[in-house]
N, C-alpha and C. Protein backbone atom coordinates (compact mmCIF):
# COMPACT_ATOMS: atom_id res chain seq x y z
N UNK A 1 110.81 88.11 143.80
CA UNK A 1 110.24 87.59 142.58
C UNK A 1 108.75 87.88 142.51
N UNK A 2 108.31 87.54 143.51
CA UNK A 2 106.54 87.97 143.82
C UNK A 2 106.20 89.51 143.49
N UNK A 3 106.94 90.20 143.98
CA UNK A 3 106.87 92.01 143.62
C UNK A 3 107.26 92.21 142.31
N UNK A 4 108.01 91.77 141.74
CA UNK A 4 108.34 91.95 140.03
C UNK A 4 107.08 91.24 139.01
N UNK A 5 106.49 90.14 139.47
CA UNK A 5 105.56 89.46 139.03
C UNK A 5 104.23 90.45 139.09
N UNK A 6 103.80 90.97 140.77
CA UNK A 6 102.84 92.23 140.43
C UNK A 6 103.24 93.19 139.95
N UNK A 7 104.16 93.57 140.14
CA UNK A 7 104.49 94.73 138.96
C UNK A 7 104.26 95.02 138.08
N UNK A 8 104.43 93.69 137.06
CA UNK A 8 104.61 93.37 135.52
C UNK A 8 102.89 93.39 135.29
N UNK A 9 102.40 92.40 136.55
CA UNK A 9 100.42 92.51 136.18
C UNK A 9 100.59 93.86 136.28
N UNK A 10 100.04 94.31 137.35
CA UNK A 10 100.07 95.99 137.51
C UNK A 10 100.22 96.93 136.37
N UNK A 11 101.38 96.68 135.58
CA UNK A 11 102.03 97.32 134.61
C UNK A 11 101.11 97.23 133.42
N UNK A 12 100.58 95.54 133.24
CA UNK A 12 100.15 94.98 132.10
C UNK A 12 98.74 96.04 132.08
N UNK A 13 98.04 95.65 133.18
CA UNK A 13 96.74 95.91 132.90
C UNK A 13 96.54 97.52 133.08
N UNK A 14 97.48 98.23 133.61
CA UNK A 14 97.21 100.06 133.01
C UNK A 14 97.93 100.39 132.13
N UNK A 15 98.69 99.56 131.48
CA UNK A 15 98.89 99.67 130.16
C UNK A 15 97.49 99.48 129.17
N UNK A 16 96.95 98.29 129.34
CA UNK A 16 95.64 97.82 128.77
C UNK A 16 94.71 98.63 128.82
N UNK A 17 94.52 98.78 130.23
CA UNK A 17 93.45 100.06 130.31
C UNK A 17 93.86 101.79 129.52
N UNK A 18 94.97 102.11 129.47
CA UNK A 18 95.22 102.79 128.53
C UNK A 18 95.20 103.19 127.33
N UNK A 19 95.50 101.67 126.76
CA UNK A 19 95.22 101.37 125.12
C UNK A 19 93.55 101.34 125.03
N UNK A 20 92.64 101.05 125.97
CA UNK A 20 91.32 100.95 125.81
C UNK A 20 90.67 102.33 125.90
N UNK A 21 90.93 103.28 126.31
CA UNK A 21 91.03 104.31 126.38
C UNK A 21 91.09 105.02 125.40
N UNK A 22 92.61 105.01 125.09
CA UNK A 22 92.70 105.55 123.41
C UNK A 22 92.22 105.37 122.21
N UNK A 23 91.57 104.29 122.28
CA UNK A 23 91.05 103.91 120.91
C UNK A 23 89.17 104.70 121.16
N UNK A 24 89.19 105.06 122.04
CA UNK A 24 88.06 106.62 122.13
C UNK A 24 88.77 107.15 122.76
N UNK A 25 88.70 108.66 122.22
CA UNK A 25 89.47 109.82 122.99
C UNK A 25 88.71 111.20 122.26
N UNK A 26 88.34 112.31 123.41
CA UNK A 26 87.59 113.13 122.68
C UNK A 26 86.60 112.67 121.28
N UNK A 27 85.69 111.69 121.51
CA UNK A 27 84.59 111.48 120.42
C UNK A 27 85.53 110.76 119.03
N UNK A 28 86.57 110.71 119.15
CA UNK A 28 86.98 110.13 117.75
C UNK A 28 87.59 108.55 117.89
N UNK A 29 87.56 107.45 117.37
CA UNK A 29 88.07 106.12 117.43
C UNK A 29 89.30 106.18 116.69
N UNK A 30 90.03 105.43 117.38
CA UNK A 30 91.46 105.53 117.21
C UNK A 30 91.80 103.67 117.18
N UNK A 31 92.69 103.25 115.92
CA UNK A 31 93.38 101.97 116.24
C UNK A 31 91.89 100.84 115.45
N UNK A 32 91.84 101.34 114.14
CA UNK A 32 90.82 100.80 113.71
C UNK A 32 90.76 101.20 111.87
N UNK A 33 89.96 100.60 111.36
CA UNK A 33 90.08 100.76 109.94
C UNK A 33 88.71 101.52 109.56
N UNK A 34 88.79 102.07 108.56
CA UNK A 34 87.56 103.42 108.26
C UNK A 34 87.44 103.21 106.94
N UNK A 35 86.33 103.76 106.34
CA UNK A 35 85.94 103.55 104.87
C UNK A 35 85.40 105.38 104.50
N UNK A 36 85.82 105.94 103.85
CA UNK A 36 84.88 107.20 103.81
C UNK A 36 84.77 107.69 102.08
N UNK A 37 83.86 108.25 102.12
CA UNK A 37 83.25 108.85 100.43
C UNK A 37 83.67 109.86 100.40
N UNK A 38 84.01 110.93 99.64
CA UNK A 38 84.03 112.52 99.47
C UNK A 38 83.56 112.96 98.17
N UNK A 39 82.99 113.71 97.98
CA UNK A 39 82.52 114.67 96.79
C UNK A 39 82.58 116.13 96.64
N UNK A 40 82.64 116.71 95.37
CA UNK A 40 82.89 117.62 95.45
C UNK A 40 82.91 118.92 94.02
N UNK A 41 83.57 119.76 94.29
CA UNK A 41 83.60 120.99 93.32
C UNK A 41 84.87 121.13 92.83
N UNK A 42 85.47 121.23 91.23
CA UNK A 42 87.27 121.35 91.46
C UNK A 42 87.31 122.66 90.42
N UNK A 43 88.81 123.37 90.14
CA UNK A 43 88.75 124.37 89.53
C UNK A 43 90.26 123.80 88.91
N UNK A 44 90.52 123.61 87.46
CA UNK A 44 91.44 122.95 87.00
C UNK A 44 92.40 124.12 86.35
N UNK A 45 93.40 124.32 86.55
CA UNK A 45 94.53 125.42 85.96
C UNK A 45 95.66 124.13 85.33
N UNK A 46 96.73 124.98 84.07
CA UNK A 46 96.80 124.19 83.57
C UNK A 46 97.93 125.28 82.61
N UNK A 47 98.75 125.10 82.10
CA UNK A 47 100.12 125.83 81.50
C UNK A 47 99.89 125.53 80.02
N UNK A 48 98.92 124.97 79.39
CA UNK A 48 98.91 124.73 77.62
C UNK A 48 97.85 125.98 76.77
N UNK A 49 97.14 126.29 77.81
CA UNK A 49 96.27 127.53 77.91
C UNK A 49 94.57 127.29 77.36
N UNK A 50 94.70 126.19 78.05
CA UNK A 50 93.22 125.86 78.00
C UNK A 50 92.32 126.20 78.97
N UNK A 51 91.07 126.16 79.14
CA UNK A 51 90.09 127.09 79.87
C UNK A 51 88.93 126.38 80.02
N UNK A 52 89.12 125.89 81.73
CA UNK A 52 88.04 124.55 82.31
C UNK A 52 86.82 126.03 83.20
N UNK A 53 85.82 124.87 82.91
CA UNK A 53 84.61 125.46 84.00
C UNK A 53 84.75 124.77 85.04
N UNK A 54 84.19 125.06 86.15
CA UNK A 54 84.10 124.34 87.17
C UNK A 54 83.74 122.94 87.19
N UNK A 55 84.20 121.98 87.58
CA UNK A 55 84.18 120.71 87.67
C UNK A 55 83.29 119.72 88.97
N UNK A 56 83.74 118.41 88.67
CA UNK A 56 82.62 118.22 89.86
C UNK A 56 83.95 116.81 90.23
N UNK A 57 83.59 115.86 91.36
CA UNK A 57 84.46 114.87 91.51
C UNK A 57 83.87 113.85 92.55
N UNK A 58 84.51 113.08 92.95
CA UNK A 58 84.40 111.59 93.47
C UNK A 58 85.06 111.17 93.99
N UNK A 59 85.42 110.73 95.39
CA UNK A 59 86.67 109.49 96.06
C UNK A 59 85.97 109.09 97.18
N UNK A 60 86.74 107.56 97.32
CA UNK A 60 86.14 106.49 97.88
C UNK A 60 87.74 106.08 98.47
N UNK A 61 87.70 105.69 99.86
CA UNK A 61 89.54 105.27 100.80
C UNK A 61 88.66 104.43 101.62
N UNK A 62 89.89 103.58 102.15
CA UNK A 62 89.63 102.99 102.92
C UNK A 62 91.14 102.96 103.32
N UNK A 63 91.03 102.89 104.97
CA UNK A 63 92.23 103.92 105.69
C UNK A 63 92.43 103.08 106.98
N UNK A 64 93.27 103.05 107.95
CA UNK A 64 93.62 102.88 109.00
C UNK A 64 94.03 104.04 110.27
N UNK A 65 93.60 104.59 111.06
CA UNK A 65 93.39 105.25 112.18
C UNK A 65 94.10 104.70 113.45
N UNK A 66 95.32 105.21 113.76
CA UNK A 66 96.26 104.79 114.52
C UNK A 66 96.12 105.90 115.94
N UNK A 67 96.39 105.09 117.28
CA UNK A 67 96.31 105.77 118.33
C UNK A 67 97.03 107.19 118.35
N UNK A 68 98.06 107.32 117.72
CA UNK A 68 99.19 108.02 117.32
C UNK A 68 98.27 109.36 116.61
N UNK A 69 97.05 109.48 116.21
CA UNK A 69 96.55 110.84 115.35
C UNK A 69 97.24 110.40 114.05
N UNK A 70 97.48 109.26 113.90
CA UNK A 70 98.34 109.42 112.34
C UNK A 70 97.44 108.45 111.75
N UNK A 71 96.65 108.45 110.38
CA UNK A 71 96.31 107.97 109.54
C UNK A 71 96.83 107.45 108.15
N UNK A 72 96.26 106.62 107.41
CA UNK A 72 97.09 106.27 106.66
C UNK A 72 95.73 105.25 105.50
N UNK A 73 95.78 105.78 104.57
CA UNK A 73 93.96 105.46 103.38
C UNK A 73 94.86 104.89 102.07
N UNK A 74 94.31 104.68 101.33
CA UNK A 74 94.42 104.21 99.74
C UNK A 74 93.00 104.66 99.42
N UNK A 75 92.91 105.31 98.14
CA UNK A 75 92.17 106.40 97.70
C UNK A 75 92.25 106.44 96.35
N UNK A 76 90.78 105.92 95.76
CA UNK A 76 90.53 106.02 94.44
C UNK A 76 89.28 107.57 94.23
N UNK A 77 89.76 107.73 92.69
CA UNK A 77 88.84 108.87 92.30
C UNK A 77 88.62 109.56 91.13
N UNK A 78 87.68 109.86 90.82
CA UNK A 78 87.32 110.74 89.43
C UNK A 78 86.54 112.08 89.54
N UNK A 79 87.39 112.89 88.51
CA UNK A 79 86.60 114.33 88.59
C UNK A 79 86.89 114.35 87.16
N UNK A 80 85.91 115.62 86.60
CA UNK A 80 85.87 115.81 85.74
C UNK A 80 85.58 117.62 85.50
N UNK A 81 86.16 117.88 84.41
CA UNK A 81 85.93 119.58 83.97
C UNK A 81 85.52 119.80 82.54
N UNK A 82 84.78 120.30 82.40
CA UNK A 82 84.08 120.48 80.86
C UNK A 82 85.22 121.91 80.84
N UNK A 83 85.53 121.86 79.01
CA UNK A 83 86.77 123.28 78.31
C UNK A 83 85.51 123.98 78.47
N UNK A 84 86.36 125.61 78.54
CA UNK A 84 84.98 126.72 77.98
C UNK A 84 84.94 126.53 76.17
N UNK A 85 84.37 125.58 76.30
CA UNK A 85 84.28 125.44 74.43
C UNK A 85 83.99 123.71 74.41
N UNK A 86 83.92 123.12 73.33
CA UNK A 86 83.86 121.80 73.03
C UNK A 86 85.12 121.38 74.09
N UNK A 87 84.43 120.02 74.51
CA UNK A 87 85.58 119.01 74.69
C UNK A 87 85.06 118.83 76.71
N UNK A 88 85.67 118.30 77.39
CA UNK A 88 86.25 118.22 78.72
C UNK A 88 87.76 117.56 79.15
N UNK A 89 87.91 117.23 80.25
CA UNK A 89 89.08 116.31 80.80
C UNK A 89 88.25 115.66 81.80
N UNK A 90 89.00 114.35 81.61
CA UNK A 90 88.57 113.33 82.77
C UNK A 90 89.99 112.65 83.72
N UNK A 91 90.11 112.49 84.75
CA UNK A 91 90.66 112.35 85.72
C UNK A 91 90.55 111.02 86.59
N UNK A 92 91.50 109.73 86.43
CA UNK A 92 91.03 109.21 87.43
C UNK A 92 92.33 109.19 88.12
N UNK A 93 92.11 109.01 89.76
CA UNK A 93 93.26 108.91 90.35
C UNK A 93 93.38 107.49 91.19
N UNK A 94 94.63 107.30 91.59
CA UNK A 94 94.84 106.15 92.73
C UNK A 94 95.82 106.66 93.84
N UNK A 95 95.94 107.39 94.99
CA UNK A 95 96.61 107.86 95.86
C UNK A 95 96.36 106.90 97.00
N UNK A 96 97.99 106.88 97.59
CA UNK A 96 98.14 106.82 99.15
C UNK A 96 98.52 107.80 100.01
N UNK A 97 97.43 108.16 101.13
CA UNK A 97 97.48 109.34 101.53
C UNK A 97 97.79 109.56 102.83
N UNK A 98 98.55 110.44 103.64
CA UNK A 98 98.73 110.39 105.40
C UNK A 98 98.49 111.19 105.79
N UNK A 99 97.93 111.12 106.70
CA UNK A 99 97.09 112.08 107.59
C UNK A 99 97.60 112.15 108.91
N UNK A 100 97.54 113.69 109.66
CA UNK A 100 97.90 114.03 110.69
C UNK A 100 96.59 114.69 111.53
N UNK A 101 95.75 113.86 112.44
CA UNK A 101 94.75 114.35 113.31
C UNK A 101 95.05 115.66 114.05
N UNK A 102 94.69 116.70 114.59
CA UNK A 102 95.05 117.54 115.61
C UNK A 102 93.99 117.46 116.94
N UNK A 103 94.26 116.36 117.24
CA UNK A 103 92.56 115.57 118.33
C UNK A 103 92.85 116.84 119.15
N UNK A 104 93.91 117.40 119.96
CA UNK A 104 93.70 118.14 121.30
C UNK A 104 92.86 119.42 120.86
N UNK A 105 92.44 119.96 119.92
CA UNK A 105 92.19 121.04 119.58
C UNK A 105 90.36 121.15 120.20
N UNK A 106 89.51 120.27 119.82
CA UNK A 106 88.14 120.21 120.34
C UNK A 106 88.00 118.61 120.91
N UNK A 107 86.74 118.38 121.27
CA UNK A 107 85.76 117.14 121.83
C UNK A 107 85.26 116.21 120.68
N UNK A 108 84.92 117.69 119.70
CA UNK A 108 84.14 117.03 118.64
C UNK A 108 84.53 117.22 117.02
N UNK A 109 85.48 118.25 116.87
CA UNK A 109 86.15 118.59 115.56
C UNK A 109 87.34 118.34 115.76
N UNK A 110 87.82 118.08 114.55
CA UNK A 110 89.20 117.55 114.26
C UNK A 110 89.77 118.00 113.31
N UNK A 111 90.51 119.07 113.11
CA UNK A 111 91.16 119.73 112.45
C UNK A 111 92.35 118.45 111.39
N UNK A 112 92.59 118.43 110.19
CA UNK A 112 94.04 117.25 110.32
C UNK A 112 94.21 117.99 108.55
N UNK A 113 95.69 117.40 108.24
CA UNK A 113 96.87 117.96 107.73
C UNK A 113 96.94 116.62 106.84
N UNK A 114 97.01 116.60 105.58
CA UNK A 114 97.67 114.98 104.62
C UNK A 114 98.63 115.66 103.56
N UNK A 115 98.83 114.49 102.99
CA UNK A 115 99.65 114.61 101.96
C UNK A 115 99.22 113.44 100.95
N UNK A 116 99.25 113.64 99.84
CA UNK A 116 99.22 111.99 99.26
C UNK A 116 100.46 112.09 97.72
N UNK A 117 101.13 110.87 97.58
CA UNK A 117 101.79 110.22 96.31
C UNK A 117 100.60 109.12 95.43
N UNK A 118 100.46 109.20 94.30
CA UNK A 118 99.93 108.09 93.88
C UNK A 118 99.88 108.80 92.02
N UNK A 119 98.62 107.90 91.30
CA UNK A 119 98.90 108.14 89.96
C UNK A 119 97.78 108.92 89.67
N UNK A 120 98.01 109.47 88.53
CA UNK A 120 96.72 109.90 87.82
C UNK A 120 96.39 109.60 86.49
N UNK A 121 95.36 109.14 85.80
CA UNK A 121 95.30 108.97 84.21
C UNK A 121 94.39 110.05 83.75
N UNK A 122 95.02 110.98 82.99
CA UNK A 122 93.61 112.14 82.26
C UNK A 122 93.43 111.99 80.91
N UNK A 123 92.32 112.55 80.36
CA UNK A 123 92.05 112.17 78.96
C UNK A 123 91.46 113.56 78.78
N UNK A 124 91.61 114.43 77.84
CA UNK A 124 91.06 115.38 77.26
C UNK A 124 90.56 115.08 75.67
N UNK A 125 89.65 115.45 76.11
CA UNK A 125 88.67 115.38 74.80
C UNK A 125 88.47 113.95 74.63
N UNK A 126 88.62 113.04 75.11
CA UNK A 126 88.87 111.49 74.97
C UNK A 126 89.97 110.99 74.36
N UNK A 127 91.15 111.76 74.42
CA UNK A 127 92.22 111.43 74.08
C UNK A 127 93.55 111.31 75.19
N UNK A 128 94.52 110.28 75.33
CA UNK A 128 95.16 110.38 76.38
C UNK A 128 95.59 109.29 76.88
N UNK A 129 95.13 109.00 77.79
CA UNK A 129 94.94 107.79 78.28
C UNK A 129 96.38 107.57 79.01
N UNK A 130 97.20 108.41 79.57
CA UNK A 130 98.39 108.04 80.31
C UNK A 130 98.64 108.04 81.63
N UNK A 131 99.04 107.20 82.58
CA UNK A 131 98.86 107.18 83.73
C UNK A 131 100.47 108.13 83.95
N UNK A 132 100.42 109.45 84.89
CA UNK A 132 101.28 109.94 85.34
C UNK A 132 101.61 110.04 87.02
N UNK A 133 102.60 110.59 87.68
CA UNK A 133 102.80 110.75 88.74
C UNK A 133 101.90 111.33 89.15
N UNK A 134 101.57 111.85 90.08
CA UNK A 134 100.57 112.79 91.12
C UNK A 134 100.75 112.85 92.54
N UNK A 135 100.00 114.07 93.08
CA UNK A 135 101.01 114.13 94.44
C UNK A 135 100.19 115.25 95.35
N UNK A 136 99.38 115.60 96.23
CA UNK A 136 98.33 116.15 96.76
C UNK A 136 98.82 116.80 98.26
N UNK A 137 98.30 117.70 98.42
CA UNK A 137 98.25 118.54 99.75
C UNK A 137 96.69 118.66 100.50
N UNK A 138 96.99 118.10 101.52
CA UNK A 138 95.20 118.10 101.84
C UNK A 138 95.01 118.70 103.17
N UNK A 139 94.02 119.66 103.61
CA UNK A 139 93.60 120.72 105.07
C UNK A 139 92.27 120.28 104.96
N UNK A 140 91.80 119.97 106.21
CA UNK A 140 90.40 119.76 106.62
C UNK A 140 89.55 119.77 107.95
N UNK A 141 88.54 119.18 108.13
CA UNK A 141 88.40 119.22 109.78
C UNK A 141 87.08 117.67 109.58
N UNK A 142 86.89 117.47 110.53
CA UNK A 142 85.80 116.18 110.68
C UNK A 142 85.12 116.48 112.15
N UNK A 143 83.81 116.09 112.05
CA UNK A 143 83.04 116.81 112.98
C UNK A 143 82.02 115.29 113.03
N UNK A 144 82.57 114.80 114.49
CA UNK A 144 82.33 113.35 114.99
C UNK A 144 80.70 113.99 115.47
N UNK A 145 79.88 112.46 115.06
CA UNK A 145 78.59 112.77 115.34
C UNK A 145 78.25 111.27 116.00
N UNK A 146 78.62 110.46 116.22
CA UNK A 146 79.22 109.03 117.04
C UNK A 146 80.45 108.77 116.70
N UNK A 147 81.20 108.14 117.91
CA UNK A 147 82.85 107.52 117.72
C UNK A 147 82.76 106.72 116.26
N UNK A 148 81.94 106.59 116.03
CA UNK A 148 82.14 105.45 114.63
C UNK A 148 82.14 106.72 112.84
N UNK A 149 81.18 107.59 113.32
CA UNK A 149 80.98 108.18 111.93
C UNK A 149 81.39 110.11 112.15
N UNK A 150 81.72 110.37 111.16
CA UNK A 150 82.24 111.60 111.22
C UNK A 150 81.68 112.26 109.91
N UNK A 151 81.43 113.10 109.48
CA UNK A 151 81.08 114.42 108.14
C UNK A 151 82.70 115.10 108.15
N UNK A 152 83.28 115.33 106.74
CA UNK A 152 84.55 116.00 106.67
C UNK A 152 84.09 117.19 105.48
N UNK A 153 84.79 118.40 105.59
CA UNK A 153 85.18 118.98 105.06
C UNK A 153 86.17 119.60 104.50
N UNK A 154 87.06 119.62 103.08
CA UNK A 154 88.31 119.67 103.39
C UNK A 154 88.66 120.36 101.86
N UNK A 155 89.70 121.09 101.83
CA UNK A 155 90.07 121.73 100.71
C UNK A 155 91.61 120.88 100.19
N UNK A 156 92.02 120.48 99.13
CA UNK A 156 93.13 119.86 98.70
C UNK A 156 93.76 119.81 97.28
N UNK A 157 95.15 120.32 96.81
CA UNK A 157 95.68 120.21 95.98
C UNK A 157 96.28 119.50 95.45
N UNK A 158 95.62 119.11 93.51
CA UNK A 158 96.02 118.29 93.38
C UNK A 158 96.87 118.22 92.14
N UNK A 159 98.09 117.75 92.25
CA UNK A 159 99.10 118.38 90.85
C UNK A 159 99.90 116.89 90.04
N UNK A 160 100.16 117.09 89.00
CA UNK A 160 100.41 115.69 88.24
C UNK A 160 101.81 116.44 87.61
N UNK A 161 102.19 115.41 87.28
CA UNK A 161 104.00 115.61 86.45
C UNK A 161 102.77 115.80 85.01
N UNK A 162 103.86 117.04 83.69
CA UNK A 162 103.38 116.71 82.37
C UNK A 162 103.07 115.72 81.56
N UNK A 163 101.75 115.53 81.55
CA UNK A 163 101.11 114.57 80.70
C UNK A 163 101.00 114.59 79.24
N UNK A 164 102.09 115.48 78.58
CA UNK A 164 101.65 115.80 76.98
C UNK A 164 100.90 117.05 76.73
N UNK A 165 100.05 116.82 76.91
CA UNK A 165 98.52 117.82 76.27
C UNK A 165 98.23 119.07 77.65
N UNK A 166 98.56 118.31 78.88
CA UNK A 166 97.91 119.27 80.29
C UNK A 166 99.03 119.35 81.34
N UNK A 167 99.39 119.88 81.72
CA UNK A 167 100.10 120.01 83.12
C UNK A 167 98.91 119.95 84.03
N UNK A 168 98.51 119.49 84.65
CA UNK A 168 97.34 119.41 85.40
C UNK A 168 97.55 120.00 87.26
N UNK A 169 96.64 121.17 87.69
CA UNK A 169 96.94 121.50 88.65
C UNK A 169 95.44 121.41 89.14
N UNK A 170 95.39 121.17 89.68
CA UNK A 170 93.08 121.25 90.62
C UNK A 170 93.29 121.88 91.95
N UNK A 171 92.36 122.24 92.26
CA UNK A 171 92.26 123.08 93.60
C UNK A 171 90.88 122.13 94.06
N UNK A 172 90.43 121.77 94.76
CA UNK A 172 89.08 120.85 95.30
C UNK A 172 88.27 121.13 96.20
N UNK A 173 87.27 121.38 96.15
CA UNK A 173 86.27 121.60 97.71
C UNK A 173 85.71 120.48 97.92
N UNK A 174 86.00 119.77 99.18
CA UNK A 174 84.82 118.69 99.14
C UNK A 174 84.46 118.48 100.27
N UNK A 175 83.28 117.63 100.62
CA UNK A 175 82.57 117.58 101.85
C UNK A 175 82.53 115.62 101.41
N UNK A 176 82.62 114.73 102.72
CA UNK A 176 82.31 113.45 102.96
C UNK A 176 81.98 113.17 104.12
N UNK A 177 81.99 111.96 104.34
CA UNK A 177 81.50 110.70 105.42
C UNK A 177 82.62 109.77 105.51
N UNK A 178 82.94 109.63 106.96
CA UNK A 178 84.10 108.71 107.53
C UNK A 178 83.37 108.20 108.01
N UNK A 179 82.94 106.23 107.88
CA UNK A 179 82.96 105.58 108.68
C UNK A 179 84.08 104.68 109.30
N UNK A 180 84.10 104.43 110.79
CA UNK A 180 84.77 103.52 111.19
C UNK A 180 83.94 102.26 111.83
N UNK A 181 85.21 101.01 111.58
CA UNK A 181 84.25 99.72 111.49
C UNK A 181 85.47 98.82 112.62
């Protein structure tokens, strides 16, 4: 009974020490909640045959960071594209998004893989106003500068079910800030 009892300590506490471990691993915090900004550049294509200039955009998540490399945010946002002519489109979104870290790859960059489901409402010309499906592909990397804060860069597609007026497709460049708290 005495040997099963150290065992179980034994067991407990390099288990513990393990989990303490992981939650830093190669420069990144793991098993914790994060807040991060992104901004950016978008290029809007679109099947009604209208003709956007380059755009600009906005998102704000707040996310959870699991020992696992698997993440998991809620993600608000607005971009916008002026027509080549009178008018623009405006964009806001609400996505939940998952993320796949690739930690073994560097110390200090982090390559990672998402996806997101959530809604979108667009308005062209100020007309619109319908919230549709939406649904995103996201590639990036994050380049830890303390376990707590990271700079991202990341390219991501973003596509909506027909809204009437736009089939809406965006392509995105953006650069942000991950903090973890």
């Amino acid at each position: 009974m005495k040997k099963l009892a150290l065992a179980v300590a034994v067991s407990a506490i390099a288990l513990s020490a393990g989990s303490a471990s992981a939650a830093t691993w190669m420069g990144q915090q793991f098993d914790q909640p994060y807040v991060s900004i992104k901004g950016g550049a978008n290029s809007v294509e679109n099947d009604k045959g209208y003709h956007f200039e380059t755009g600009y955009e906005g998102f704000a998540a707040i996310g959870y960071s699991a020992a696992t490399n698997v993440r998991a945010e809620l993600e608000g946002g607005y971009s916008t594209a002026n027509l080549k002519g009178p008018g623009d489109i405006n964009t806001y979104t609400i996505m939940v998004n998952g993320y796949y870290d690739f930690t073994c790859l560097s110390k200090i960059v982090t390559p990672y893989l998402g996806v997101g489901l959530g809604t979108a409402d667009q308005m062209l010309d100020g007309q619109g106003n319908s919230w549709e499906f939406a649904y995103q592909g996201i590639a990036g990397a994050s380049y830890s500068f303390s376990p707590n804060m990271a700079v991202t860069a990341e390219y991501r597609y973003l596509g909506t079910t027909d809204v009437g007026h736009v089939n809406y497709d965006s392509h995105n460049f953006l650069a942000g800030l991950k903090f973890a708290y």
